[in-house]
PDB file of N, CA and C in Angstrom:
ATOM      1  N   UNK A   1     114.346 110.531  63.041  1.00  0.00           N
ATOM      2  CA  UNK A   1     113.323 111.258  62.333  1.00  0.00           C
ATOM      3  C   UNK A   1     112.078 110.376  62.231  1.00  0.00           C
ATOM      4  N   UNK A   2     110.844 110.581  62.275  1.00  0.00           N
ATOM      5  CA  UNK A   2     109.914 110.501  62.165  1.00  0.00           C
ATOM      6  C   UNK A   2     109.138 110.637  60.947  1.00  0.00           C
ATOM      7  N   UNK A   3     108.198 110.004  60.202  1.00  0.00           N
ATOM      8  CA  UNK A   3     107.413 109.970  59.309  1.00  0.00           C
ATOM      9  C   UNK A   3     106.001 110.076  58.967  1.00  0.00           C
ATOM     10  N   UNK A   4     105.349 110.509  58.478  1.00  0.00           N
ATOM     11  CA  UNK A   4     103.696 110.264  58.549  1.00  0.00           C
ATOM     12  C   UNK A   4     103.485 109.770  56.674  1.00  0.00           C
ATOM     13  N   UNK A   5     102.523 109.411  56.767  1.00  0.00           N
ATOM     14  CA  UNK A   5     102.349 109.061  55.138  1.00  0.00           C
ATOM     15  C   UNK A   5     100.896 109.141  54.892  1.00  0.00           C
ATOM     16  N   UNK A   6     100.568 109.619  54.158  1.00  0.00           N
ATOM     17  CA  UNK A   6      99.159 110.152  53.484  1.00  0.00           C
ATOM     18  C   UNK A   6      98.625 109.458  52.785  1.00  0.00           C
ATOM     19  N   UNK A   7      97.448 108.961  53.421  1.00  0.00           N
ATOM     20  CA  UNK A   7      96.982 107.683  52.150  1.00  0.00           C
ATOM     21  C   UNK A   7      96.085 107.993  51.449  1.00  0.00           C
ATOM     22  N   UNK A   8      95.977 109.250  51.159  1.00  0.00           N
ATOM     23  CA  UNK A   8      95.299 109.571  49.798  1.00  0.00           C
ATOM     24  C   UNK A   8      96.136 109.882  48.699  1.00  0.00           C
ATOM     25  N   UNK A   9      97.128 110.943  48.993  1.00  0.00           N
ATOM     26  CA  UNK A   9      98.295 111.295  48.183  1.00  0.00           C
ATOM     27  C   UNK A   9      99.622 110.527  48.266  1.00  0.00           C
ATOM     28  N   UNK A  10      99.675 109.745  49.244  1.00  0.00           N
ATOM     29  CA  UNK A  10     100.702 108.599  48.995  1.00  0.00           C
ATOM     30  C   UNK A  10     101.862 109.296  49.312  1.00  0.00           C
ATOM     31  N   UNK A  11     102.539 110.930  49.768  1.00  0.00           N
ATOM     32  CA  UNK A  11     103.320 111.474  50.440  1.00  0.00           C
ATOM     33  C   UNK A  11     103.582 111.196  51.301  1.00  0.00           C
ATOM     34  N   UNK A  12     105.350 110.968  51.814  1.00  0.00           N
ATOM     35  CA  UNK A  12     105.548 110.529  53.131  1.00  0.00           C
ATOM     36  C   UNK A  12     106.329 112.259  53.698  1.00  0.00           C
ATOM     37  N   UNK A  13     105.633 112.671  54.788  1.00  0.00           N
ATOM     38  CA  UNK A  13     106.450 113.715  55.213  1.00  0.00           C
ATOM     39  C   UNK A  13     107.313 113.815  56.430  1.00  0.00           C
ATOM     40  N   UNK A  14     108.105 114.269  56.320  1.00  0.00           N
ATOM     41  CA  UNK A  14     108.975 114.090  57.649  1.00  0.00           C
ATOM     42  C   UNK A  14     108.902 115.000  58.895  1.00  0.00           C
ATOM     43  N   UNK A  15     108.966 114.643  59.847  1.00  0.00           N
ATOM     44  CA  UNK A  15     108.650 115.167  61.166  1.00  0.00           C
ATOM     45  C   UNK A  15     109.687 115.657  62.026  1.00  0.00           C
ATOM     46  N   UNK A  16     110.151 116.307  62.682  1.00  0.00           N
ATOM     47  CA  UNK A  16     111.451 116.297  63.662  1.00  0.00           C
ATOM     48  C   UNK A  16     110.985 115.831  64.756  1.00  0.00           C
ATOM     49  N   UNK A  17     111.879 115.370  64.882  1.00  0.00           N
ATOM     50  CA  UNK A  17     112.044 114.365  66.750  1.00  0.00           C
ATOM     51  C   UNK A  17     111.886 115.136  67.798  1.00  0.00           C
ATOM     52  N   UNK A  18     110.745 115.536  68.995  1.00  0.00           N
ATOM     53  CA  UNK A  18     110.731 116.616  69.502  1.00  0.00           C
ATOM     54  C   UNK A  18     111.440 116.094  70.633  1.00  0.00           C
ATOM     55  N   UNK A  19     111.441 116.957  72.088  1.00  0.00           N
ATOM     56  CA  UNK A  19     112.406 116.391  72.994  1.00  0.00           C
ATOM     57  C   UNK A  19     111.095 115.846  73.727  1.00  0.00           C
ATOM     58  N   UNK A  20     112.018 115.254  74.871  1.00  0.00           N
ATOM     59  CA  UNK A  20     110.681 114.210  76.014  1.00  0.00           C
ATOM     60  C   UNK A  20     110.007 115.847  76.663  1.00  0.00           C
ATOM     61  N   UNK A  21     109.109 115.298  77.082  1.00  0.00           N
ATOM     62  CA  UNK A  21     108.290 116.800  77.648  1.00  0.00           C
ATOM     63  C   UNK A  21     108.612 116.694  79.104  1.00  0.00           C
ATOM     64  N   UNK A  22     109.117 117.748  79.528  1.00  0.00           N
ATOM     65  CA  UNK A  22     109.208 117.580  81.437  1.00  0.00           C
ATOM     66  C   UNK A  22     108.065 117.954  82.171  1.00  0.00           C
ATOM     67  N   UNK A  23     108.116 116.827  82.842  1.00  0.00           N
ATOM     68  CA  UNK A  23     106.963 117.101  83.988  1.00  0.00           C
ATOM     69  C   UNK A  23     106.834 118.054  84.961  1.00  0.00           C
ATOM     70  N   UNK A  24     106.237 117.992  85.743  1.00  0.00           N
ATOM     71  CA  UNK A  24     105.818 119.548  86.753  1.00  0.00           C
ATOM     72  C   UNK A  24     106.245 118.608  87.710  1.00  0.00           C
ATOM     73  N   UNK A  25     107.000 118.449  89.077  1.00  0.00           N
ATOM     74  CA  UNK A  25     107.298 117.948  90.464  1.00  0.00           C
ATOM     75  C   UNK A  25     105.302 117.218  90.973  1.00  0.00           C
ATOM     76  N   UNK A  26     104.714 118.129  90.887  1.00  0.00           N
ATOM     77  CA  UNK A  26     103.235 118.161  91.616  1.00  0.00           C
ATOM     78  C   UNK A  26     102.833 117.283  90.489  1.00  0.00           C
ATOM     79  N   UNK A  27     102.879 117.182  89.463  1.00  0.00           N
ATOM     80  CA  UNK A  27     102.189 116.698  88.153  1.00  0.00           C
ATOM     81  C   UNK A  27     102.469 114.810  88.242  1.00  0.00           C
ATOM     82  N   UNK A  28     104.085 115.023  88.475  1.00  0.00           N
ATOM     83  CA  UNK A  28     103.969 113.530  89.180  1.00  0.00           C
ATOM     84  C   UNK A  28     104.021 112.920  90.144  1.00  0.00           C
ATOM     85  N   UNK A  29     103.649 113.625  91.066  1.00  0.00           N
ATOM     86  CA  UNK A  29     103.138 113.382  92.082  1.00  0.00           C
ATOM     87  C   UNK A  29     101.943 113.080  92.113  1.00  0.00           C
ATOM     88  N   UNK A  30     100.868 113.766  91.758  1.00  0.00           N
ATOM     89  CA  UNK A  30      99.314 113.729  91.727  1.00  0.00           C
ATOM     90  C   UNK A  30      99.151 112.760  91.286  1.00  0.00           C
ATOM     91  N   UNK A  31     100.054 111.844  90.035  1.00  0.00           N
ATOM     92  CA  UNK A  31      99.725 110.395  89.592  1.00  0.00           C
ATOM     93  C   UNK A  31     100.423 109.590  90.040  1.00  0.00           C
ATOM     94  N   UNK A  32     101.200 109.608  90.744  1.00  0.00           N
ATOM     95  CA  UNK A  32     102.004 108.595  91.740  1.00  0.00           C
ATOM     96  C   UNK A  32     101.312 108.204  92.602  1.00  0.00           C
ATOM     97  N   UNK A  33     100.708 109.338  93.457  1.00  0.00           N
ATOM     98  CA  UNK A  33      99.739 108.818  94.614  1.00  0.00           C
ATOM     99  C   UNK A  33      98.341 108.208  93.991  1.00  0.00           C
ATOM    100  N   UNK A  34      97.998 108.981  93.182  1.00  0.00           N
ATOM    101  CA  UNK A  34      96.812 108.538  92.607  1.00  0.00           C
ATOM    102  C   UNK A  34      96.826 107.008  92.193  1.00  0.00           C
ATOM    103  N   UNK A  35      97.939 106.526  91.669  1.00  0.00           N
ATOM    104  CA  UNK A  35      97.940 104.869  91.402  1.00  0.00           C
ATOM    105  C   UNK A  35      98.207 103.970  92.578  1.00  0.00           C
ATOM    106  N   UNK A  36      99.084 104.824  93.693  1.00  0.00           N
ATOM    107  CA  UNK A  36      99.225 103.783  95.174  1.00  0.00           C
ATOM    108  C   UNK A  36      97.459 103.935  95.489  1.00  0.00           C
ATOM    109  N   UNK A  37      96.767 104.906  95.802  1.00  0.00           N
ATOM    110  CA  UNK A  37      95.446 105.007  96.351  1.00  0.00           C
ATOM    111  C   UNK A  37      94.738 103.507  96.171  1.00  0.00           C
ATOM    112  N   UNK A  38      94.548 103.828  94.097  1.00  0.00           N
ATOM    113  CA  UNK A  38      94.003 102.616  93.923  1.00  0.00           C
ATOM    114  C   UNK A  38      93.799 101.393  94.160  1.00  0.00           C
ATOM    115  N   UNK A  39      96.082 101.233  94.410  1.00  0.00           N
ATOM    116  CA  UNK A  39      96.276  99.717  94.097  1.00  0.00           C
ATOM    117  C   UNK A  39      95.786  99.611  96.200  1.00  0.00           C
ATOM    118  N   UNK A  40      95.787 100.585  97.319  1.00  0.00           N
ATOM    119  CA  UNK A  40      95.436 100.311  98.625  1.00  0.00           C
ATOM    120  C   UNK A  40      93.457  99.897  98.375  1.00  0.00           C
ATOM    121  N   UNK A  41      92.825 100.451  97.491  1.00  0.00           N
ATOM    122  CA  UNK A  41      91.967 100.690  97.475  1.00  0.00           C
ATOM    123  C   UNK A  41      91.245  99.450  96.740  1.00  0.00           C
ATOM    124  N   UNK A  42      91.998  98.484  96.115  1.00  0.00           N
ATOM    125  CA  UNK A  42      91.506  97.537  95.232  1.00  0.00           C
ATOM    126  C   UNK A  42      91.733  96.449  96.391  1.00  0.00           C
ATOM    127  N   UNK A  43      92.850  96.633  97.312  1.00  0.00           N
ATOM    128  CA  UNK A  43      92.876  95.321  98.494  1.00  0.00           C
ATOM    129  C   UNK A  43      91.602  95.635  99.417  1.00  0.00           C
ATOM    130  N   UNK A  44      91.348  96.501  99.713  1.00  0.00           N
ATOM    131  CA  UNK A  44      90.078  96.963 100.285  1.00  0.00           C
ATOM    132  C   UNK A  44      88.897  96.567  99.905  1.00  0.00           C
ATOM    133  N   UNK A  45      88.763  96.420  98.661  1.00  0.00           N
ATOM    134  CA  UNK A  45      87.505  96.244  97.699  1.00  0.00           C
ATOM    135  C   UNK A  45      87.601  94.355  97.590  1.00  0.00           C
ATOM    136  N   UNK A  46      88.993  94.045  97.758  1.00  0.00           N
ATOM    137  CA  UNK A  46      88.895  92.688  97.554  1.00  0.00           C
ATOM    138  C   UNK A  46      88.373  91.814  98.509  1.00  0.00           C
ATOM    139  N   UNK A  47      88.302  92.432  99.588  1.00  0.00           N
ATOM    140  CA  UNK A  47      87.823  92.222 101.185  1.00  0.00           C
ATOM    141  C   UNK A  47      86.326  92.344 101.422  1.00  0.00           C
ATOM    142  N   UNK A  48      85.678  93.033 100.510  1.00  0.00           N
ATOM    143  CA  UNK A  48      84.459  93.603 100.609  1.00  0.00           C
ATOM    144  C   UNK A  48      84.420  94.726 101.323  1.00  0.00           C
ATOM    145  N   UNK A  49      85.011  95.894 101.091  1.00  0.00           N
ATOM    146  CA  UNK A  49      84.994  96.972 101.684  1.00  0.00           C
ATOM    147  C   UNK A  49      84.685  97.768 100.324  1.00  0.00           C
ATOM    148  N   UNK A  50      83.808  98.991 100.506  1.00  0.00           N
ATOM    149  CA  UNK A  50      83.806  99.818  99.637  1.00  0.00           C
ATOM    150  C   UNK A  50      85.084 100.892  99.119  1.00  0.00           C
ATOM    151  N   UNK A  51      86.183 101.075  99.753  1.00  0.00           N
ATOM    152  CA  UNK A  51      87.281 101.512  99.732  1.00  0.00           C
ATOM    153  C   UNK A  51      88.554 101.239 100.343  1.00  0.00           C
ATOM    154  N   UNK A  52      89.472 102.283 101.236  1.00  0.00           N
ATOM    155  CA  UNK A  52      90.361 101.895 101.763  1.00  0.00           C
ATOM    156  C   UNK A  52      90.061 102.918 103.007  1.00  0.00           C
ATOM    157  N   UNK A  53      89.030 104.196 102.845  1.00  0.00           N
ATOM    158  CA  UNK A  53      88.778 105.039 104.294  1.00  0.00           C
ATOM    159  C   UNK A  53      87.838 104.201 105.103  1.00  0.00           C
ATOM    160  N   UNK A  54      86.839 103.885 104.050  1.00  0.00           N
ATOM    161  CA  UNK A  54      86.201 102.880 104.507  1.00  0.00           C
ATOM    162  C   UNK A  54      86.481 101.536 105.966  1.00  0.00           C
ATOM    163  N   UNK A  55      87.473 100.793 104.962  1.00  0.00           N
ATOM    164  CA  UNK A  55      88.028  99.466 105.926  1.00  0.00           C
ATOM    165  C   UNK A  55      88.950 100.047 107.095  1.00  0.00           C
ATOM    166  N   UNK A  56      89.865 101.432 106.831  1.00  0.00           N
ATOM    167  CA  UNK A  56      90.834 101.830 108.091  1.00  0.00           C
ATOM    168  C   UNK A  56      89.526 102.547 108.794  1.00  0.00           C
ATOM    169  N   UNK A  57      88.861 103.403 108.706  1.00  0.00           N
ATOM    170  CA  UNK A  57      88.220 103.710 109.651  1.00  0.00           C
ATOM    171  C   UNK A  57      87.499 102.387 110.729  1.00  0.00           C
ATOM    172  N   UNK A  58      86.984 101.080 110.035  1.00  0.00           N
ATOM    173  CA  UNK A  58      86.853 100.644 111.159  1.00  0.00           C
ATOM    174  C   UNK A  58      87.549 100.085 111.974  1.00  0.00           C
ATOM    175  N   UNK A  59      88.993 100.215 111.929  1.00  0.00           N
ATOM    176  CA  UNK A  59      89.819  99.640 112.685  1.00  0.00           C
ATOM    177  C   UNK A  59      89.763 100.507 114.496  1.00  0.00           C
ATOM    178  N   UNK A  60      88.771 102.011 114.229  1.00  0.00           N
ATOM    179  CA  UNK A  60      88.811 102.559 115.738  1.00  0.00           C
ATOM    180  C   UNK A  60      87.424 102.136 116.077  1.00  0.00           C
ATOM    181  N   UNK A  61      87.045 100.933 115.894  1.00  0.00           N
ATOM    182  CA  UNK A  61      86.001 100.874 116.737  1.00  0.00           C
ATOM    183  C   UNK A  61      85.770  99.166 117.374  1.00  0.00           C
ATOM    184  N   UNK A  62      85.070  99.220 118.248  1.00  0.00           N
ATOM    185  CA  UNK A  62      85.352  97.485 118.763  1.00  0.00           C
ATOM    186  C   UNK A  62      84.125  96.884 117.707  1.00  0.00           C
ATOM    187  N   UNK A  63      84.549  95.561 117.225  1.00  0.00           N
ATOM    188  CA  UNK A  63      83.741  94.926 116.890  1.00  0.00           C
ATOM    189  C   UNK A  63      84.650  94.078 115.933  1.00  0.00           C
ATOM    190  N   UNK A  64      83.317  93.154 115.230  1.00  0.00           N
ATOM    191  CA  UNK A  64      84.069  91.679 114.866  1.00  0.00           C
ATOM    192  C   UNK A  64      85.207  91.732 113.473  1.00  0.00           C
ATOM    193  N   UNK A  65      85.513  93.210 112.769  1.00  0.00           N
ATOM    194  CA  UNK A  65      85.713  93.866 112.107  1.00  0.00           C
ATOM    195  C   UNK A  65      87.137  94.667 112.263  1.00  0.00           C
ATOM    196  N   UNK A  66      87.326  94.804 113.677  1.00  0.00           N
ATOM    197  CA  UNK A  66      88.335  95.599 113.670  1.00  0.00           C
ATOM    198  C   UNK A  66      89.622  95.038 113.906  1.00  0.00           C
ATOM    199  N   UNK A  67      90.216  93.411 114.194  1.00  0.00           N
ATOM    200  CA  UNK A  67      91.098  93.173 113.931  1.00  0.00           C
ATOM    201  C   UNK A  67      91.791  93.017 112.238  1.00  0.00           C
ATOM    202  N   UNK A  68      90.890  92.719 111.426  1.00  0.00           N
ATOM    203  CA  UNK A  68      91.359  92.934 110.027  1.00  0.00           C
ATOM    204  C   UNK A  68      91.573  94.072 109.589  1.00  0.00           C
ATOM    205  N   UNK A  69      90.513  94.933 110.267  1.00  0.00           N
ATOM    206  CA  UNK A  69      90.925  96.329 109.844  1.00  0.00           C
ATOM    207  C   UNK A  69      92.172  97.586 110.344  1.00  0.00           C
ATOM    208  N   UNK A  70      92.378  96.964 111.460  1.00  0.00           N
ATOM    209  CA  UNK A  70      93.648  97.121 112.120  1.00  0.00           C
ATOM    210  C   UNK A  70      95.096  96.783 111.259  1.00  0.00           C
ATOM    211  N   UNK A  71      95.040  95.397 110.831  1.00  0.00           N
ATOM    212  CA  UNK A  71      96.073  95.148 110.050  1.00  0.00           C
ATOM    213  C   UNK A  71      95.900  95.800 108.538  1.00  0.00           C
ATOM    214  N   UNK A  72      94.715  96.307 107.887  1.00  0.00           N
ATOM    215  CA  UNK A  72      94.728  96.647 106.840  1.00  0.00           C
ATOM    216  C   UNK A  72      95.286  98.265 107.008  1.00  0.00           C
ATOM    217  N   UNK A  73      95.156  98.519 107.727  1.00  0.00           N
ATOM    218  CA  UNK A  73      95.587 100.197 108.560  1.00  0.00           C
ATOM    219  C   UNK A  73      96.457 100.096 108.369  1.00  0.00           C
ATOM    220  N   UNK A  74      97.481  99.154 109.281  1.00  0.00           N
ATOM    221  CA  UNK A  74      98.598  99.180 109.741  1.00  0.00           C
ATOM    222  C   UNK A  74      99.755  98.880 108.035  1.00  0.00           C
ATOM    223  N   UNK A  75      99.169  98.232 107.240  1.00  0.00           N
ATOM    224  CA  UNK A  75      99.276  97.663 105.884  1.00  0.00           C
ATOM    225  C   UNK A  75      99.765  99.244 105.045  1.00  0.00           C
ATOM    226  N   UNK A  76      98.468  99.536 104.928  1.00  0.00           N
ATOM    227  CA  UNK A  76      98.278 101.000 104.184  1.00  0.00           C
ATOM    228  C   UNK A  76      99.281 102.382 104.659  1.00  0.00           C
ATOM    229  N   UNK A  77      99.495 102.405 105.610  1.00  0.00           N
ATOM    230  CA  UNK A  77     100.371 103.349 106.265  1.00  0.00           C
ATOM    231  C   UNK A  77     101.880 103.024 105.883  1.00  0.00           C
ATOM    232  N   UNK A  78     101.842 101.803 105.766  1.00  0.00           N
ATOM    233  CA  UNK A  78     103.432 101.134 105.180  1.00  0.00           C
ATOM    234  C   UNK A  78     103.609 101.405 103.898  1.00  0.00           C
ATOM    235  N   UNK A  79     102.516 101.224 103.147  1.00  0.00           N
ATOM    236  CA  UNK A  79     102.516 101.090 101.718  1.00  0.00           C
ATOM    237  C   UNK A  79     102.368 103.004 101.203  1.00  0.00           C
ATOM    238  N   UNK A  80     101.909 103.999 102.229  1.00  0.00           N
ATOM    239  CA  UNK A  80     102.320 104.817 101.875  1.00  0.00           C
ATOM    240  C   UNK A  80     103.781 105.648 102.057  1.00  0.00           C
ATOM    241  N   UNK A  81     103.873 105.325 103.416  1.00  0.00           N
ATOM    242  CA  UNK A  81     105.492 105.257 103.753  1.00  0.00           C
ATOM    243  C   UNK A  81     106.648 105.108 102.090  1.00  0.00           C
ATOM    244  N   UNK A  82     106.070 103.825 102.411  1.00  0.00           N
ATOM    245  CA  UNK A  82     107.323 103.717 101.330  1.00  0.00           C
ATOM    246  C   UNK A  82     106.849 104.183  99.816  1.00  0.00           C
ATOM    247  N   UNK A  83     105.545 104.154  99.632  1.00  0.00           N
ATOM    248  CA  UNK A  83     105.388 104.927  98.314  1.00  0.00           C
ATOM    249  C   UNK A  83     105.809 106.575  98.425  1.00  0.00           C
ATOM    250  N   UNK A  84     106.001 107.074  99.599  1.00  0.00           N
ATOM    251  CA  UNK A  84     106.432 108.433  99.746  1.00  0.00           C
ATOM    252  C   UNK A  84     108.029 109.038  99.492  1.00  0.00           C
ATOM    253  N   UNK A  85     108.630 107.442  99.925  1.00  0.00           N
ATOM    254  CA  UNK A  85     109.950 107.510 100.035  1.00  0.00           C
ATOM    255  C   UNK A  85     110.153 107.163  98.604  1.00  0.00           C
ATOM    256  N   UNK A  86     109.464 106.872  97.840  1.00  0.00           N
ATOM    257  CA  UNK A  86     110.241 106.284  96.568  1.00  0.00           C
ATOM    258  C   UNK A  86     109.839 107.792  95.642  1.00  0.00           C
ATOM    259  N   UNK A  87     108.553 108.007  95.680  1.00  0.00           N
ATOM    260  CA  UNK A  87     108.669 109.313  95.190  1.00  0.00           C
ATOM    261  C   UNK A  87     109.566 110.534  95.900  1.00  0.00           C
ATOM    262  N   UNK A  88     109.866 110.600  96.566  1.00  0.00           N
ATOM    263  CA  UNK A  88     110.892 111.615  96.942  1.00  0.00           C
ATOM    264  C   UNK A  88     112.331 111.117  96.188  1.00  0.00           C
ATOM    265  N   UNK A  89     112.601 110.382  96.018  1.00  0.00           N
ATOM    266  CA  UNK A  89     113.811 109.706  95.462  1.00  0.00           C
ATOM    267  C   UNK A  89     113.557 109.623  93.768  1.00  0.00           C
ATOM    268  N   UNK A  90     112.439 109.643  93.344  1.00  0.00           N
ATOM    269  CA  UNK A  90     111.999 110.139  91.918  1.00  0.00           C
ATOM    270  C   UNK A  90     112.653 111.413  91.507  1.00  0.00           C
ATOM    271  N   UNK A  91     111.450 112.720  92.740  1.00  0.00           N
ATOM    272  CA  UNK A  91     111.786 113.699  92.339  1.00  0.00           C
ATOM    273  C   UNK A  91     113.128 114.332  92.189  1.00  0.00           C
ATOM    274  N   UNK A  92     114.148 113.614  93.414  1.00  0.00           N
ATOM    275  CA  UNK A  92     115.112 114.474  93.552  1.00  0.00           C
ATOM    276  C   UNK A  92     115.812 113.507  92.271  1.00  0.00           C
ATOM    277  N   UNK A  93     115.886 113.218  91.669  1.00  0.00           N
ATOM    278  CA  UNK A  93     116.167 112.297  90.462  1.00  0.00           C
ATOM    279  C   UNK A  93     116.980 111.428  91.042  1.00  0.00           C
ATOM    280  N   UNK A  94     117.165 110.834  92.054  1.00  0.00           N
ATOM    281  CA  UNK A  94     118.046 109.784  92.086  1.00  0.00           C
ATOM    282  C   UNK A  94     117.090 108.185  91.818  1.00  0.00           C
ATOM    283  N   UNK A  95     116.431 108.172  91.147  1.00  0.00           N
ATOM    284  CA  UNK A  95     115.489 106.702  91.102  1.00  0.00           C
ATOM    285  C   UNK A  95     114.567 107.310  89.491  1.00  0.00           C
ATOM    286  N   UNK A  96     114.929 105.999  88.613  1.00  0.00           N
ATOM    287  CA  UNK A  96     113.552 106.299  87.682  1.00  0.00           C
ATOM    288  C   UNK A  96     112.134 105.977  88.118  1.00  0.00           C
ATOM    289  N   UNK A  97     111.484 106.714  87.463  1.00  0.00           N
ATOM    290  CA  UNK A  97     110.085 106.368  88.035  1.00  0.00           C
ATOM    291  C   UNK A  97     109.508 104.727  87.853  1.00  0.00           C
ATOM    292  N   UNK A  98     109.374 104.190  88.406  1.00  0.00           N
ATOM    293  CA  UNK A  98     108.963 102.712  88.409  1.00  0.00           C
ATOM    294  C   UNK A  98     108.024 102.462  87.511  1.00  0.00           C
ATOM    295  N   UNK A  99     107.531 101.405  86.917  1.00  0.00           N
ATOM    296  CA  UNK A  99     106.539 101.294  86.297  1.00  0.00           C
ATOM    297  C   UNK A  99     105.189 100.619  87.628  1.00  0.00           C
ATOM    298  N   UNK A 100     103.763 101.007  87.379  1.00  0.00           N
ATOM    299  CA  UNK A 100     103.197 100.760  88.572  1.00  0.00           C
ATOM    300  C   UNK A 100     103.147  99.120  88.833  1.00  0.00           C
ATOM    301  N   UNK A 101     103.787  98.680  88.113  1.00  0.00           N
ATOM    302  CA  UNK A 101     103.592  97.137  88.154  1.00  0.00           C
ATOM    303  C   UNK A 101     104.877  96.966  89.418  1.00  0.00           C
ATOM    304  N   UNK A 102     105.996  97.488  88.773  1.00  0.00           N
ATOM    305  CA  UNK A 102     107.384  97.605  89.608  1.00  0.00           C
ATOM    306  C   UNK A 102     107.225  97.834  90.860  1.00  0.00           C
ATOM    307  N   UNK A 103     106.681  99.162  90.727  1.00  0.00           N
ATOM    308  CA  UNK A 103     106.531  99.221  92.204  1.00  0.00           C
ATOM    309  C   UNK A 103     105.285  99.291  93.276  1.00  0.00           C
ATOM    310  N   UNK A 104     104.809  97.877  92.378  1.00  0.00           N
ATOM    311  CA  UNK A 104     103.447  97.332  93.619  1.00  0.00           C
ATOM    312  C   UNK A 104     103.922  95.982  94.180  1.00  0.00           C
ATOM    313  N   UNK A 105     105.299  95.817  92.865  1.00  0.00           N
ATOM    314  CA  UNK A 105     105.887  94.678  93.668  1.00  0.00           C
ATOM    315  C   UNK A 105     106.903  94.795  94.541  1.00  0.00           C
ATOM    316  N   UNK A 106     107.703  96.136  94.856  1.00  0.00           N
ATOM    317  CA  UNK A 106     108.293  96.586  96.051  1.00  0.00           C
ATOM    318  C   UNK A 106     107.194  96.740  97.200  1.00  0.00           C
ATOM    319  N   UNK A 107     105.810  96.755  97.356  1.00  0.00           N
ATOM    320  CA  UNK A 107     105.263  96.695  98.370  1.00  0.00           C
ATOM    321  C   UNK A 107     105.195  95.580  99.048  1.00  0.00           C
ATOM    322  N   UNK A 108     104.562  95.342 100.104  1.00  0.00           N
ATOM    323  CA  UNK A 108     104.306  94.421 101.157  1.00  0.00           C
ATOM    324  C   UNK A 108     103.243  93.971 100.792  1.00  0.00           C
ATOM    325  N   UNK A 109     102.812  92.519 101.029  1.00  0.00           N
ATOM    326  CA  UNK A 109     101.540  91.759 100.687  1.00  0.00           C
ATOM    327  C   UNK A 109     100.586  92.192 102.117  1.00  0.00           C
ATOM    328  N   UNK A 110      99.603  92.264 101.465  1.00  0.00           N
ATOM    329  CA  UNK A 110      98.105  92.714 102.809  1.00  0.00           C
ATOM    330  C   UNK A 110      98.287  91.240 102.935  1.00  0.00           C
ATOM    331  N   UNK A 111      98.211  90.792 104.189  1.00  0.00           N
ATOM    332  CA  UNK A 111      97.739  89.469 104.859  1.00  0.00           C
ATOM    333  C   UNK A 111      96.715  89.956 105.592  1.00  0.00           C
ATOM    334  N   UNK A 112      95.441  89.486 105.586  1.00  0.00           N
ATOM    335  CA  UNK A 112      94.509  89.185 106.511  1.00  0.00           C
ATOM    336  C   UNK A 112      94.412  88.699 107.603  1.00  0.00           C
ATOM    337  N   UNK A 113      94.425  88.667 108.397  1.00  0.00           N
ATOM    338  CA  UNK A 113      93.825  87.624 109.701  1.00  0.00           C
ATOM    339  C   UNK A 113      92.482  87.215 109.296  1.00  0.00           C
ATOM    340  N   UNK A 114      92.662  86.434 110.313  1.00  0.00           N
ATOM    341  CA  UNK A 114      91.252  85.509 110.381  1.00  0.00           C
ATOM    342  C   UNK A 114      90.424  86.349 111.440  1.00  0.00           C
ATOM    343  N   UNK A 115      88.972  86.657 110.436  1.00  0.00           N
ATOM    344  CA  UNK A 115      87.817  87.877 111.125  1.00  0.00           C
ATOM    345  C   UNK A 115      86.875  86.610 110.988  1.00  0.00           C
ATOM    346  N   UNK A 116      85.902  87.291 111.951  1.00  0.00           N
ATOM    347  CA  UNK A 116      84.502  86.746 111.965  1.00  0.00           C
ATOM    348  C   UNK A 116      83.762  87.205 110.281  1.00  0.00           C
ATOM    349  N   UNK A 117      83.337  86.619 110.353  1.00  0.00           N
ATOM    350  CA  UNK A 117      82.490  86.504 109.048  1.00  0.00           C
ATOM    351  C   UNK A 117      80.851  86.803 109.222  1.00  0.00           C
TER     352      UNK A 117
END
């Protein structure tokens, strides 16, 4: 049971314990991906890229740019992979939902190569 207390009247009233609220399938989904985006999108930004469409798009073009961006591609596609597979294993309930800390540390580290500068 639960309590609130009134600090004008000094009444404590009691509350009932409601149940956990269930989510919508799509509902956590939309924030599952939404926090992998970021955490692809903050290695991107750490690079000096304005995003993560940003840095994979230049991986199709020649220049002094596109071997890092190649591996950051190749990076991001992994990291959704398996962020796909873990949410599917959410929904069908066999896995609790990770905390995003948890599972940024089931990902793979972005390594860089060495780019021209």
């Amino acid at each position: 049971m639960r309590y609130v207390h009134d600090a004008i009247t000094g009444k404590r009233t009691e509350l009932p314990d409601l149940p956990p609220v269930e989510r919508a399938p799509a509902e956590v989904q939309a924030e599952y991906i939404a926090k992998l985006d970021e955490h692809i999108d903050s290695a991107a930004r750490a690079r000096g890229y304005d995003n993560r469409v940003t840095c994979a798009m230049r991986a199709g073009y020649a220049g002094p740019y596109q071997a890092e961006c190649l591996a950051f591609a190749q990076w991001m596609d992994d990291c959704y992979q398996r962020g796909t597979k873990a949410l599917a294993a959410v929904l069908a309930g066999k896995r609790q939902m990770p905390t995003p800390e948890a599972f940024f540390a089931e990902l793979p580290e972005m390594v860089w190569p060495e780019a021209v500068q």
